[in-house]
C-alpha atoms as a PDB file:
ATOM      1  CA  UNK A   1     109.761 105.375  33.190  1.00  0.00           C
ATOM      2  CA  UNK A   2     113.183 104.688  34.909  1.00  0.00           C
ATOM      3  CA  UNK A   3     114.614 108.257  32.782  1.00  0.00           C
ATOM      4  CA  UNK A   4     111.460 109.884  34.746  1.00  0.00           C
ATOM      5  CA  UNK A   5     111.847 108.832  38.393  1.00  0.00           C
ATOM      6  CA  UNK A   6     115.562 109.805  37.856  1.00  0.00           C
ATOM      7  CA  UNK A   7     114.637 113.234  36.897  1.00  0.00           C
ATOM      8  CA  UNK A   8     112.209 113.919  39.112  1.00  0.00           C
ATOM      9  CA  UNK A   9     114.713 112.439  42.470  1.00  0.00           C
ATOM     10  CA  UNK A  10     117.464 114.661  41.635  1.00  0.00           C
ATOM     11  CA  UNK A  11     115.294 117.743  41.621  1.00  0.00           C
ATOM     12  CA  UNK A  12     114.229 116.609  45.228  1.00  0.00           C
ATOM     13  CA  UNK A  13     117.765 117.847  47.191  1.00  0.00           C
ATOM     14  CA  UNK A  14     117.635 121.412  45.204  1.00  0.00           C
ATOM     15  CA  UNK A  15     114.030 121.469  45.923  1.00  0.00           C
ATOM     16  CA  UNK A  16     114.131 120.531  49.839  1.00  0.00           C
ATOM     17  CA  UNK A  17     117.047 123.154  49.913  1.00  0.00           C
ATOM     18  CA  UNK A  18     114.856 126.653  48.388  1.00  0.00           C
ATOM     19  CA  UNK A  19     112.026 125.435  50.818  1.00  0.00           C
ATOM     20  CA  UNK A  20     114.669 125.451  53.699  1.00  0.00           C
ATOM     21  CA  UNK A  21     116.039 128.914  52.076  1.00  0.00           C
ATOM     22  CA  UNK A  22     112.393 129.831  52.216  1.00  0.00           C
ATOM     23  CA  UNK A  23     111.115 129.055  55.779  1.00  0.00           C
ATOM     24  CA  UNK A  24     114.793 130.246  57.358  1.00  0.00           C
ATOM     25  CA  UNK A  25     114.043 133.691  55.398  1.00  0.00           C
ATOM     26  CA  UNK A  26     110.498 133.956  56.681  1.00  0.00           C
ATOM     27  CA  UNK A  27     111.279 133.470  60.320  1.00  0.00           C
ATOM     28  CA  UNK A  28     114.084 135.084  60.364  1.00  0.00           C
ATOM     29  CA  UNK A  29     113.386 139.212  60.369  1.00  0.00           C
ATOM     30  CA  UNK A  30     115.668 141.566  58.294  1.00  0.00           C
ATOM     31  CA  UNK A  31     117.202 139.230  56.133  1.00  0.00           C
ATOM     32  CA  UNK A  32     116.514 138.013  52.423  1.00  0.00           C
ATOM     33  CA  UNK A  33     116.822 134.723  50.610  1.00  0.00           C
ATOM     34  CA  UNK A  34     119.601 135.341  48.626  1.00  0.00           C
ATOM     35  CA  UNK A  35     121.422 136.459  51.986  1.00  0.00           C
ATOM     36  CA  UNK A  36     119.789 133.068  53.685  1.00  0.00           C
ATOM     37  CA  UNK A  37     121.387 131.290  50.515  1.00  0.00           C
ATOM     38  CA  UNK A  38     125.116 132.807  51.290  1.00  0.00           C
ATOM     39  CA  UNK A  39     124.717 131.682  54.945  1.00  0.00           C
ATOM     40  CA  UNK A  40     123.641 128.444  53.949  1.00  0.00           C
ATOM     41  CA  UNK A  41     126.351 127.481  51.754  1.00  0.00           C
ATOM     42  CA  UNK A  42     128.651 128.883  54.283  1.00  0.00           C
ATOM     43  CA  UNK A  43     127.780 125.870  56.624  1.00  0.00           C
ATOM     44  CA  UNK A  44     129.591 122.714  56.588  1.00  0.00           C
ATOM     45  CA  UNK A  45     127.367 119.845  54.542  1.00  0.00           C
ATOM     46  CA  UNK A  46     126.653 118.007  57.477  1.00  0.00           C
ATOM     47  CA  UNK A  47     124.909 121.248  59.153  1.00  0.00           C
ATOM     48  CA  UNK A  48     123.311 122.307  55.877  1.00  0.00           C
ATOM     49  CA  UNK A  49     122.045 118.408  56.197  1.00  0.00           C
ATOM     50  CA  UNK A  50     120.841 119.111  59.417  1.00  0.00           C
ATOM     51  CA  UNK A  51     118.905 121.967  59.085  1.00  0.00           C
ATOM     52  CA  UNK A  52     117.277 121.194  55.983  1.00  0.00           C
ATOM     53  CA  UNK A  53     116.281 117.903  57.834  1.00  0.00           C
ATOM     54  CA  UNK A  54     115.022 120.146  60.982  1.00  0.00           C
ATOM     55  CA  UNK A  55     113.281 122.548  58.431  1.00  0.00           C
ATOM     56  CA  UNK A  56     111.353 119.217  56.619  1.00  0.00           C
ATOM     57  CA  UNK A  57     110.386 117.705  59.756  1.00  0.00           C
ATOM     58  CA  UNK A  58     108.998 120.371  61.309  1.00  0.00           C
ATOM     59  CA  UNK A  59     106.933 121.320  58.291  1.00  0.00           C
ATOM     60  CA  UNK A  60     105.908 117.965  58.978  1.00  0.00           C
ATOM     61  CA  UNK A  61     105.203 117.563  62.311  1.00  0.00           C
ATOM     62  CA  UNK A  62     103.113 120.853  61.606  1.00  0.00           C
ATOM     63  CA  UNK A  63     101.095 119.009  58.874  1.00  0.00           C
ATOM     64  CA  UNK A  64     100.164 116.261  60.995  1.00  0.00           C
ATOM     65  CA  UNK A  65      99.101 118.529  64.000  1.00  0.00           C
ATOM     66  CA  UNK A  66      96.913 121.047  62.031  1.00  0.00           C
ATOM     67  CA  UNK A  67      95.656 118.187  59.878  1.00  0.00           C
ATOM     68  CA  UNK A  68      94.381 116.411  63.343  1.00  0.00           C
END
């Protein structure tokens, strides 16, 4: 069970970072993922921290509104 919950955390950060690839490349006109993926990694880890924790939370906050 212990083998399991590891496995499936560590997929979280890669997973929380193609959603943030994802929404960036959807609002943002004339530009693909992979090129969303360059910028990205161009960032310094603290920013690419940040804006996959902005990206998250607003899906969030979004959730909660339209679920109301």
């Amino acid at each position: 069970m212990i083998r399991e919950f590891v496995r499936a955390t560590t997929r979280i950060p890669n997973a929380i970072r193609v959603v943030t690839i994802g929404v960036i490349a959807g609002v943002w006109p004339g530009r693909d993922t992979s090129d969303i993926a360059d910028w990205l990694d161009a960032q310094s880890p603290g920013r690419q921290t940040a804006l996959q924790a902005l990206v998250i939370g607003g899906l969030a906050t979004l959730a909660v509104l339209f679920a109301q």
